[in-house]
PDB file of N, CA and C in Angstrom:
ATOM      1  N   UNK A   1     144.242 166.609 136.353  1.00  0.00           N
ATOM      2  CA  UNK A   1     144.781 165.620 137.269  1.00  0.00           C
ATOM      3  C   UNK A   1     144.506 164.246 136.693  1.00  0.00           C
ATOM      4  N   UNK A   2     145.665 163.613 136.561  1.00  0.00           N
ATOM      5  CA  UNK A   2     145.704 161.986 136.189  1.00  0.00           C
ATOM      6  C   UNK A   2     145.254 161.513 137.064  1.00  0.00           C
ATOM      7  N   UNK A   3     145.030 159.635 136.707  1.00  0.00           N
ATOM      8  CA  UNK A   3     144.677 158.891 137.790  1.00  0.00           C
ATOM      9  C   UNK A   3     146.268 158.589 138.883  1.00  0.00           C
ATOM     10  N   UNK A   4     147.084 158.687 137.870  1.00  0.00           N
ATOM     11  CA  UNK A   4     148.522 158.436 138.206  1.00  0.00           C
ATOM     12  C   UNK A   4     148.555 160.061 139.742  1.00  0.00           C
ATOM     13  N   UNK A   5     148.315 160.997 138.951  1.00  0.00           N
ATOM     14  CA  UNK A   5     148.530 162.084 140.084  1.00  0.00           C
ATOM     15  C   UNK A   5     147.442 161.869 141.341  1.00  0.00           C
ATOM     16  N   UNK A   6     146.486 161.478 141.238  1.00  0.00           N
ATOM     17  CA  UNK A   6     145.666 160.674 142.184  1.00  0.00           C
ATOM     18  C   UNK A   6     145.924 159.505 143.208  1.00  0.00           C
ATOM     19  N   UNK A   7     146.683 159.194 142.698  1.00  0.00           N
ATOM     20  CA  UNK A   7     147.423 158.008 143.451  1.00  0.00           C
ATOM     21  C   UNK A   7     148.756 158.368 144.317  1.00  0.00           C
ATOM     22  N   UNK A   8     149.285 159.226 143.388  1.00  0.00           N
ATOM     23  CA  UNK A   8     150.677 159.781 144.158  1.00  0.00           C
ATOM     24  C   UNK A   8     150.319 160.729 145.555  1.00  0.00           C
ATOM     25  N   UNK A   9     149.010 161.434 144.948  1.00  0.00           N
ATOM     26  CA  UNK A   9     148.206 162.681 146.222  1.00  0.00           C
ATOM     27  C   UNK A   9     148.144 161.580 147.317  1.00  0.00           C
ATOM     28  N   UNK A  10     147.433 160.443 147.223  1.00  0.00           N
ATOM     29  CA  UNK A  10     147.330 159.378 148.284  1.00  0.00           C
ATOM     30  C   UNK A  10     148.285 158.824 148.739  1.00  0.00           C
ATOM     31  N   UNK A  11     149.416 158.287 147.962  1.00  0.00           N
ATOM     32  CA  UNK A  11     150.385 157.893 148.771  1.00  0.00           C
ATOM     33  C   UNK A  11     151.367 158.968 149.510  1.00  0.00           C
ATOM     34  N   UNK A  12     151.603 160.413 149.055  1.00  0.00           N
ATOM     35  CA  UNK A  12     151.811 161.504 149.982  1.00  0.00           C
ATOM     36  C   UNK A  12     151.322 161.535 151.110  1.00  0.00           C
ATOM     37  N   UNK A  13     150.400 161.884 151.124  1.00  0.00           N
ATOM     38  CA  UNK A  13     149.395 162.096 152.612  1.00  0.00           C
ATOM     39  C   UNK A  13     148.927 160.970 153.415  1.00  0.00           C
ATOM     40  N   UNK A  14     149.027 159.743 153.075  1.00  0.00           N
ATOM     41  CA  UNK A  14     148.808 158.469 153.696  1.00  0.00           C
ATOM     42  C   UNK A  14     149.957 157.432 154.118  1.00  0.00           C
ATOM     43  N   UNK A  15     150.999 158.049 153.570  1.00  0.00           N
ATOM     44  CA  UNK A  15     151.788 156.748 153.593  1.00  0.00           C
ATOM     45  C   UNK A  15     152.623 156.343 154.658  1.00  0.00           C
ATOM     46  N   UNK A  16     152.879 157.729 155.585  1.00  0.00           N
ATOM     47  CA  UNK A  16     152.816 157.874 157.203  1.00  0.00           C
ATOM     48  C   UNK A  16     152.189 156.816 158.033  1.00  0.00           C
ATOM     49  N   UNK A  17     150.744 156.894 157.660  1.00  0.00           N
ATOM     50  CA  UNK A  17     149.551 156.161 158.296  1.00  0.00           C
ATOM     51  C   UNK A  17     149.455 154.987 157.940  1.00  0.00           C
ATOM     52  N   UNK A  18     149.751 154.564 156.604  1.00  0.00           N
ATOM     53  CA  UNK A  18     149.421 153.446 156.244  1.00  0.00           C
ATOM     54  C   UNK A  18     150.650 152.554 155.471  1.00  0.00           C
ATOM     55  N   UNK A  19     151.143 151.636 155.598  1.00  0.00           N
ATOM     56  CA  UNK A  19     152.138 151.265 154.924  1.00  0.00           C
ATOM     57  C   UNK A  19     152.151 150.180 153.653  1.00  0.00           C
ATOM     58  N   UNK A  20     152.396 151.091 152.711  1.00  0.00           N
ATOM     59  CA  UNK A  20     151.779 150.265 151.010  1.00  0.00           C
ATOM     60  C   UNK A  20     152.671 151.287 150.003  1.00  0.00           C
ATOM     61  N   UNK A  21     153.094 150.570 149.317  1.00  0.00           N
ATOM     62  CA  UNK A  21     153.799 151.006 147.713  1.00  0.00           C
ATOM     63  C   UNK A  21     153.071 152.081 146.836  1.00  0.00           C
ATOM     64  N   UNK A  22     153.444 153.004 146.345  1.00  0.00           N
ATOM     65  CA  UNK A  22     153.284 153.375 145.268  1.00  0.00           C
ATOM     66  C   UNK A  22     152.212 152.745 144.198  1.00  0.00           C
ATOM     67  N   UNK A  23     153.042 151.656 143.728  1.00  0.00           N
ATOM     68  CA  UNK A  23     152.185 151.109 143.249  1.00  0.00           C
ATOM     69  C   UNK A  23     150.999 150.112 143.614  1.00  0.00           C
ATOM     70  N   UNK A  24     150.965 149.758 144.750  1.00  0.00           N
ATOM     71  CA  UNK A  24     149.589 149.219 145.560  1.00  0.00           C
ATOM     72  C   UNK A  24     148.673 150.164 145.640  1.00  0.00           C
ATOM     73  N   UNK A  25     148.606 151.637 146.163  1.00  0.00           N
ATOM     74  CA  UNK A  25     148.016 152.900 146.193  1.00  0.00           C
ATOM     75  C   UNK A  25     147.850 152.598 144.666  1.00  0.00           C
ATOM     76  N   UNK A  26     148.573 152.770 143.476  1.00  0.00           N
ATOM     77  CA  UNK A  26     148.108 152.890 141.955  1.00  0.00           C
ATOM     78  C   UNK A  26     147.235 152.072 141.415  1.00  0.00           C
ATOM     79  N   UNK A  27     147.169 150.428 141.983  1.00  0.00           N
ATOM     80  CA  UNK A  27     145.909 149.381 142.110  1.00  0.00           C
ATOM     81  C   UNK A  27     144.885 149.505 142.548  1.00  0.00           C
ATOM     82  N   UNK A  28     145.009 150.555 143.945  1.00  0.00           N
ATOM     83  CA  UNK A  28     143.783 150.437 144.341  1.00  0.00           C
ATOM     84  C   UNK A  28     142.720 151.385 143.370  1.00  0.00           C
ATOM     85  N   UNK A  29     143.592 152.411 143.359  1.00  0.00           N
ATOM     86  CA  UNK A  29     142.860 153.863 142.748  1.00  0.00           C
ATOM     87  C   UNK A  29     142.246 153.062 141.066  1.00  0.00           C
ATOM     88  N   UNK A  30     143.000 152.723 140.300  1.00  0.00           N
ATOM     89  CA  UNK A  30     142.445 152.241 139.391  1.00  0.00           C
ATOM     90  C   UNK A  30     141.018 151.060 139.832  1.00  0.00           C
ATOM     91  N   UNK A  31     141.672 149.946 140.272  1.00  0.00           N
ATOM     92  CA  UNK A  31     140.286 149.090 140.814  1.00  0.00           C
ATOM     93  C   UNK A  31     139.241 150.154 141.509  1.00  0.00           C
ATOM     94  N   UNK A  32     138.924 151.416 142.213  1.00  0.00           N
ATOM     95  CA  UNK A  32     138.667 151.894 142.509  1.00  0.00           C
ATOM     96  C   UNK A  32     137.128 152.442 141.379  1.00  0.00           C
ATOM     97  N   UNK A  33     137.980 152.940 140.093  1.00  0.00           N
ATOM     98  CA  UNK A  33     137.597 153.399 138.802  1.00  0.00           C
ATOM     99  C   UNK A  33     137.110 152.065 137.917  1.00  0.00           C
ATOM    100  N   UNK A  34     137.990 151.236 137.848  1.00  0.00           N
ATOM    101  CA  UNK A  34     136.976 150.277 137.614  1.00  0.00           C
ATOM    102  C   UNK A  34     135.631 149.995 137.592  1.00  0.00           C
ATOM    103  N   UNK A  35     135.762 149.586 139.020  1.00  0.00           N
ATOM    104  CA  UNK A  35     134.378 149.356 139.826  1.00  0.00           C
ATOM    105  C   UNK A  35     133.024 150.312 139.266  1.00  0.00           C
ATOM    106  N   UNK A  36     133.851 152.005 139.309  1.00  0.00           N
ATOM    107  CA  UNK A  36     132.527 152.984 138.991  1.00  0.00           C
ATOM    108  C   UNK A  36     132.550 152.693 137.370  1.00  0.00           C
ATOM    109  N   UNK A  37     133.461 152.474 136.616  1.00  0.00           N
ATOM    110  CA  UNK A  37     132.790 152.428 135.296  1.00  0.00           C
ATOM    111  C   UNK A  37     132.485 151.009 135.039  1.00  0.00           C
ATOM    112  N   UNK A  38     132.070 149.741 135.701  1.00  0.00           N
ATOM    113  CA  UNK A  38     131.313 148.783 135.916  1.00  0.00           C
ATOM    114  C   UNK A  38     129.896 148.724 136.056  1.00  0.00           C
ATOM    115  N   UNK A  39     129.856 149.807 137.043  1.00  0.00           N
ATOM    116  CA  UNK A  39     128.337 150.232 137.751  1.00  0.00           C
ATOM    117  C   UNK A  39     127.630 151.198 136.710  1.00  0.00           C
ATOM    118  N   UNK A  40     128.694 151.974 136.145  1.00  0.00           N
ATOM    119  CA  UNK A  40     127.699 153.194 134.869  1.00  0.00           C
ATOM    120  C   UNK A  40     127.315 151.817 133.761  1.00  0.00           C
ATOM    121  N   UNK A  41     128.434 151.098 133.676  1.00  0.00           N
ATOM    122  CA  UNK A  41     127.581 150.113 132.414  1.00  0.00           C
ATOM    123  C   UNK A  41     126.547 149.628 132.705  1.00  0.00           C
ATOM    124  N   UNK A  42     126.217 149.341 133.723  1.00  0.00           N
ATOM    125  CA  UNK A  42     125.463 148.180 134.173  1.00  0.00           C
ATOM    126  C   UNK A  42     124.108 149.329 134.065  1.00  0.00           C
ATOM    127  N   UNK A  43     124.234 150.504 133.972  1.00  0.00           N
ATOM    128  CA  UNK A  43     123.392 151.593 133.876  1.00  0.00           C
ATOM    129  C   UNK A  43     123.004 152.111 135.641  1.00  0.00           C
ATOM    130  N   UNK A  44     123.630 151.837 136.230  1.00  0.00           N
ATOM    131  CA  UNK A  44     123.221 152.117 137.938  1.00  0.00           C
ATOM    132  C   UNK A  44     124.013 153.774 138.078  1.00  0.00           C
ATOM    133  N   UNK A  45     123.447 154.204 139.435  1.00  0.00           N
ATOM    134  CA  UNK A  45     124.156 155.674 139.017  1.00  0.00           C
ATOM    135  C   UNK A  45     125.525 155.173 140.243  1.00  0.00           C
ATOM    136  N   UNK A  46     126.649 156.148 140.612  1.00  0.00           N
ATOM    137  CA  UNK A  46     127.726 155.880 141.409  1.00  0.00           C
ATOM    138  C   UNK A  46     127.671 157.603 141.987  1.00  0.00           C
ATOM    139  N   UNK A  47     127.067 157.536 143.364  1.00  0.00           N
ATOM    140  CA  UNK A  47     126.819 158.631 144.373  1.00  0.00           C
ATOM    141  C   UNK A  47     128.114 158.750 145.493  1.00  0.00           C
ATOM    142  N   UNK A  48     128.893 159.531 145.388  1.00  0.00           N
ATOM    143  CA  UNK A  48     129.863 159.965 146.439  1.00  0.00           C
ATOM    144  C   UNK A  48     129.403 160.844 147.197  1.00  0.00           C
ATOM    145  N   UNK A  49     129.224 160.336 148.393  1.00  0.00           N
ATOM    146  CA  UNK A  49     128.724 161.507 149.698  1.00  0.00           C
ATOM    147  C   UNK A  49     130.004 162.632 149.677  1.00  0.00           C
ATOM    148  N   UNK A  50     129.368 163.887 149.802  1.00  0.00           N
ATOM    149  CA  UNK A  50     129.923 165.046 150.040  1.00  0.00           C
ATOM    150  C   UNK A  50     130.744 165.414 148.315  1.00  0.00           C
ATOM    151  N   UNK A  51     130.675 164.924 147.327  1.00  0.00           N
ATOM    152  CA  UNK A  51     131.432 164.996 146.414  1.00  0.00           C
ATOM    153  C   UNK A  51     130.431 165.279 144.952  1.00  0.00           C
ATOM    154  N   UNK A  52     129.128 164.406 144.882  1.00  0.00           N
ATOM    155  CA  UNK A  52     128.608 164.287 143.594  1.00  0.00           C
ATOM    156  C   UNK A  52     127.954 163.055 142.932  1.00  0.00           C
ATOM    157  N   UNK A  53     127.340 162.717 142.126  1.00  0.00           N
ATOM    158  CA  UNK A  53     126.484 161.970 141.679  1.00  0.00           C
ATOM    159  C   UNK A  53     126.536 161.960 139.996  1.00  0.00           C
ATOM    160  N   UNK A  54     127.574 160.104 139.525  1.00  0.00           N
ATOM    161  CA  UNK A  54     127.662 160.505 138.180  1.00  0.00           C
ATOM    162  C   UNK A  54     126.067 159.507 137.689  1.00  0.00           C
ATOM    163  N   UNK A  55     125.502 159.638 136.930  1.00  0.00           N
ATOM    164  CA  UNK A  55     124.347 159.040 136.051  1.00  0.00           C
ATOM    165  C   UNK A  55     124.384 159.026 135.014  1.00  0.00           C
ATOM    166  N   UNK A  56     123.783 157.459 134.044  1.00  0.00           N
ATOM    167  CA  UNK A  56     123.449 156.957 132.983  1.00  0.00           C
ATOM    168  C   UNK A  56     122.144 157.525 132.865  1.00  0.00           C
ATOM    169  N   UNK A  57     122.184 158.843 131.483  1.00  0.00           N
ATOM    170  CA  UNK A  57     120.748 158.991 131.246  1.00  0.00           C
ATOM    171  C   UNK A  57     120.846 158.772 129.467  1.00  0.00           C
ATOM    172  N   UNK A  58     119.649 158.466 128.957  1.00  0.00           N
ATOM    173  CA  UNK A  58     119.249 158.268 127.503  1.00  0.00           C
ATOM    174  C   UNK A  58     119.359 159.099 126.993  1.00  0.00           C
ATOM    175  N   UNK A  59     119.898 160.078 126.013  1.00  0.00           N
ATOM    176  CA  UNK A  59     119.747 161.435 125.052  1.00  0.00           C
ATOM    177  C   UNK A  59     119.232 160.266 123.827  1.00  0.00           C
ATOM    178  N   UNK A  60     117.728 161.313 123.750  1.00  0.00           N
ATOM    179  CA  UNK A  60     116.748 160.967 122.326  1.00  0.00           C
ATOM    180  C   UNK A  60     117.874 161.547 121.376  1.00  0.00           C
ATOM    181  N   UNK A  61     117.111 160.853 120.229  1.00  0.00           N
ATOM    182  CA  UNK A  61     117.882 161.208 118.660  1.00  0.00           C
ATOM    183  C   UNK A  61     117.162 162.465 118.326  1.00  0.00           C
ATOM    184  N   UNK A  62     117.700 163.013 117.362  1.00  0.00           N
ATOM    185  CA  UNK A  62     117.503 164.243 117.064  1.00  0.00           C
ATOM    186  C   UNK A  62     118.043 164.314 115.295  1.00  0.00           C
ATOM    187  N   UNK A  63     117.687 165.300 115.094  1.00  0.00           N
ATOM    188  CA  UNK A  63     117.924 164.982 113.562  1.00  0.00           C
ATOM    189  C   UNK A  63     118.930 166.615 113.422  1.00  0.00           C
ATOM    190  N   UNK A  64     120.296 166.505 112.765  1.00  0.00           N
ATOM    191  CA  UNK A  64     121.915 167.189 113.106  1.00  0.00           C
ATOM    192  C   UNK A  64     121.734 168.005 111.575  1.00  0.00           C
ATOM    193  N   UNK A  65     122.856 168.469 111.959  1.00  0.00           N
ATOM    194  CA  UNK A  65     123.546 169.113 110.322  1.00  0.00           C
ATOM    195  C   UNK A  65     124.493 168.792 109.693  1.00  0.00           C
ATOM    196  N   UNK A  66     124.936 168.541 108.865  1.00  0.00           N
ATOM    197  CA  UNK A  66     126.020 168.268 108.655  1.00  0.00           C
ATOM    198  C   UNK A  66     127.029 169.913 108.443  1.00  0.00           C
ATOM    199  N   UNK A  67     128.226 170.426 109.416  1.00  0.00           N
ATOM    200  CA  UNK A  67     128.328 171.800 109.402  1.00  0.00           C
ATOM    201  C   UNK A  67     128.762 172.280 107.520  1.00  0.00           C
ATOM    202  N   UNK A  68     129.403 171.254 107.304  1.00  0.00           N
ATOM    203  CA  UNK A  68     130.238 171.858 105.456  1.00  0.00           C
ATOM    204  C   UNK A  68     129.415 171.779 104.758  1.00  0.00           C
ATOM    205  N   UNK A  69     128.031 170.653 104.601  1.00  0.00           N
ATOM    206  CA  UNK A  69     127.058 170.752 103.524  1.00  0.00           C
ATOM    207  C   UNK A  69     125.919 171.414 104.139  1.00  0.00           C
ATOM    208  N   UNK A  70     125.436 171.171 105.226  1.00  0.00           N
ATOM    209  CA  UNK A  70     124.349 171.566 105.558  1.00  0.00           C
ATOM    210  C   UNK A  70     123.221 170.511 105.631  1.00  0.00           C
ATOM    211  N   UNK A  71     123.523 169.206 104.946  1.00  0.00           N
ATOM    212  CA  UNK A  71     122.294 168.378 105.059  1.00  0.00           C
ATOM    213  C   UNK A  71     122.226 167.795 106.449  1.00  0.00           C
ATOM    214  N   UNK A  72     121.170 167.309 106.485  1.00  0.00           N
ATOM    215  CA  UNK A  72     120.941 166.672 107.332  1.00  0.00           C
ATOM    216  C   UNK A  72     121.028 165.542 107.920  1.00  0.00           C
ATOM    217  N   UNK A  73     121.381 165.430 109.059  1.00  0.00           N
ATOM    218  CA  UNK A  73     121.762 164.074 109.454  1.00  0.00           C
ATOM    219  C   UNK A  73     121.242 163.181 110.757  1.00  0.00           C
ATOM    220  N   UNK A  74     121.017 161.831 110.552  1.00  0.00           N
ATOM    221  CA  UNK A  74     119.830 161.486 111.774  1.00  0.00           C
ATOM    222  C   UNK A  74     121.200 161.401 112.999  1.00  0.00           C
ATOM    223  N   UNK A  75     120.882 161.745 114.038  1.00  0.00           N
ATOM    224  CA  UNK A  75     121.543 161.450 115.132  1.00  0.00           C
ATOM    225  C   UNK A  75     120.620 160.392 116.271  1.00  0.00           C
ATOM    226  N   UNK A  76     121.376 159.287 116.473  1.00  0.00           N
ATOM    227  CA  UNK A  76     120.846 158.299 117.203  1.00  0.00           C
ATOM    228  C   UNK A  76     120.814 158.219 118.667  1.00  0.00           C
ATOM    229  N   UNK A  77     119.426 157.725 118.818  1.00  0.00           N
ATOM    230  CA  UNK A  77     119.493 158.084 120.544  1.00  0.00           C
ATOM    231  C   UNK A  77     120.870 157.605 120.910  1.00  0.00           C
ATOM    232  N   UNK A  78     121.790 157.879 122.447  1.00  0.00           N
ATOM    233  CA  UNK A  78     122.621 157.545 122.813  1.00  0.00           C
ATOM    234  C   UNK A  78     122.557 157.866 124.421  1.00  0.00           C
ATOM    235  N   UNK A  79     123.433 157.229 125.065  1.00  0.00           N
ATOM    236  CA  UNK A  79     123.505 156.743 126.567  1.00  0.00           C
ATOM    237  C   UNK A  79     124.797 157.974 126.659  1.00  0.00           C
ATOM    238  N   UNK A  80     124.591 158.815 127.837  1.00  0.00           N
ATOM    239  CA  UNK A  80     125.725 159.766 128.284  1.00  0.00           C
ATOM    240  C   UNK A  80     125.515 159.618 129.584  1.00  0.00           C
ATOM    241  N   UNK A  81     126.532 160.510 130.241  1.00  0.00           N
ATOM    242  CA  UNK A  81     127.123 160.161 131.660  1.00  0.00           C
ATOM    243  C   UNK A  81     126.888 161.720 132.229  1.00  0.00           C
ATOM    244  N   UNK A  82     126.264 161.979 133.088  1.00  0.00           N
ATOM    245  CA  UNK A  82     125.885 162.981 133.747  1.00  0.00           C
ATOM    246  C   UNK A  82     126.497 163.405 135.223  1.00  0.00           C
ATOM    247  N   UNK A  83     127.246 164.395 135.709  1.00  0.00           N
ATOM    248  CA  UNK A  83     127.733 164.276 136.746  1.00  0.00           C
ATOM    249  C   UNK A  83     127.245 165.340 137.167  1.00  0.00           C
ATOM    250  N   UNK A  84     126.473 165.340 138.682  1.00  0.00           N
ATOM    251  CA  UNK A  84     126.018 166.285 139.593  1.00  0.00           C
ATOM    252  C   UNK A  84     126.365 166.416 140.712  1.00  0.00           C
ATOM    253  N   UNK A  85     127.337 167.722 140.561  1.00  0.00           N
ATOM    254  CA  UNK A  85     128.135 167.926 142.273  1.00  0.00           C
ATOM    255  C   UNK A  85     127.280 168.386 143.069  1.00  0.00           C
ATOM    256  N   UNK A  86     127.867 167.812 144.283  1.00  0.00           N
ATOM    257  CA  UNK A  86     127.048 167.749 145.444  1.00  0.00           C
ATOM    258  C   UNK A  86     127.375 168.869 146.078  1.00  0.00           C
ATOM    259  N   UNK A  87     126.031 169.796 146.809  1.00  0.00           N
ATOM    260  CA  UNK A  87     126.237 171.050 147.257  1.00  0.00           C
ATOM    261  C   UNK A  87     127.504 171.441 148.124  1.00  0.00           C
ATOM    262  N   UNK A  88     127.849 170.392 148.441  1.00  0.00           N
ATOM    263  CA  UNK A  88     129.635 171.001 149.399  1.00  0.00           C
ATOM    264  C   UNK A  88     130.615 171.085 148.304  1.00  0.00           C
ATOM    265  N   UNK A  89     130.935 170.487 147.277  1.00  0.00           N
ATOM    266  CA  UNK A  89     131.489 170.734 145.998  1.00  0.00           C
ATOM    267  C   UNK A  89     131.240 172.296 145.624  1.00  0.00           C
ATOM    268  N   UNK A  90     129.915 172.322 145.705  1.00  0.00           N
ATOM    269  CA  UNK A  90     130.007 173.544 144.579  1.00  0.00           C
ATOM    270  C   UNK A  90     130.062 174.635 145.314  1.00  0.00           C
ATOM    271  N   UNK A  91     129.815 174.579 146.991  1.00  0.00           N
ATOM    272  CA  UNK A  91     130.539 175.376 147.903  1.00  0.00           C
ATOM    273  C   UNK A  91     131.574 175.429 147.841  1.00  0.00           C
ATOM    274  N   UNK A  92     132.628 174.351 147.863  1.00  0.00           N
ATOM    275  CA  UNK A  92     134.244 174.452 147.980  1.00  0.00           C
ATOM    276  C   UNK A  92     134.708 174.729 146.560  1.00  0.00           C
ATOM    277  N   UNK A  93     134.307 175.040 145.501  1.00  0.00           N
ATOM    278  CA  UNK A  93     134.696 175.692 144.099  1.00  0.00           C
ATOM    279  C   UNK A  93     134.496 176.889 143.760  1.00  0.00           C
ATOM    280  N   UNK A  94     133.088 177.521 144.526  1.00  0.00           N
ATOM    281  CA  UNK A  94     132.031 178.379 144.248  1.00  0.00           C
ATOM    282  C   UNK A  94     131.784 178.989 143.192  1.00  0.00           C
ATOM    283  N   UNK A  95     130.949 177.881 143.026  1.00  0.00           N
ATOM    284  CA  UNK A  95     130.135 177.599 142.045  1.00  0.00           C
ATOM    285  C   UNK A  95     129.081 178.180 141.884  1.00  0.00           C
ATOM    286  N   UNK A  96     128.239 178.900 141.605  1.00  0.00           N
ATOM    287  CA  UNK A  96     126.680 179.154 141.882  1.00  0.00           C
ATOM    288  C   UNK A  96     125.624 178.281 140.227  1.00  0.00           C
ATOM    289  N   UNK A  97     124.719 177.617 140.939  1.00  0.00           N
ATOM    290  CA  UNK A  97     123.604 177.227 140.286  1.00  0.00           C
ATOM    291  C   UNK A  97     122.841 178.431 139.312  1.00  0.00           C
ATOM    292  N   UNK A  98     122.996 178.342 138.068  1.00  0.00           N
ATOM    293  CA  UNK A  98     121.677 179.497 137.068  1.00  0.00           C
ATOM    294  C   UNK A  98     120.391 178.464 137.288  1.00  0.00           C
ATOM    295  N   UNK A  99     119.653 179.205 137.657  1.00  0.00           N
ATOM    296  CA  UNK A  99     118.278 178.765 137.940  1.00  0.00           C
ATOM    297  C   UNK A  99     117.384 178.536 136.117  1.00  0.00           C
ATOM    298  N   UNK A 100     117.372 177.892 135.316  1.00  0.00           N
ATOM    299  CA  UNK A 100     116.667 178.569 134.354  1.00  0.00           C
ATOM    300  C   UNK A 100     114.889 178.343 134.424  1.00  0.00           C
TER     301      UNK A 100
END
């Protein structure tokens, strides 16, 4: 699903209720996304009730392979994006948690 198909899902089901363009619904949804990849830079996490929890965590460096030669290669710490669905998510997918 695009952000574009995201926007169209909203103006389907809303547009009864609410009266706005296509493309106003396509502004918001983007400013929407914006905003959360504003807040991951800034390193803050962006928590959606009933939906999930994305987070800025640090991955240490580690030292890689290179797969065709085999040498070795330093890999540098780096900043990734972690997303943890929230238990009604992984109810409405069913999902089950491996405990390790």
């Amino acid at each position: 699903m695009t952000k574009k198909d995201i926007a169209n899902s909203v103006y389907e089901r809303c547009n009864s209720e609410i009266n706005v363009t296509k493309k106003e619904i396509y502004e918001i949804v983007s400013e929407i996304f914006r905003i959360m990849e504003e807040t991951l830079q800034r390193g803050e996490k962006v928590q959606i009730s009933g939906f999930g929890t994305f987070i800025v965590k640090m991955r240490k460096g580690k030292i890689g392979r290179n797969p065709r030669t085999g040498e070795e290669v330093p890999v540098p710490d780096r900043k990734v994006i972690i997303f943890k669905p929230s238990k009604k998510l992984l109810e409405l997918v069913e999902l089950k948690l491996k405990k390790v």
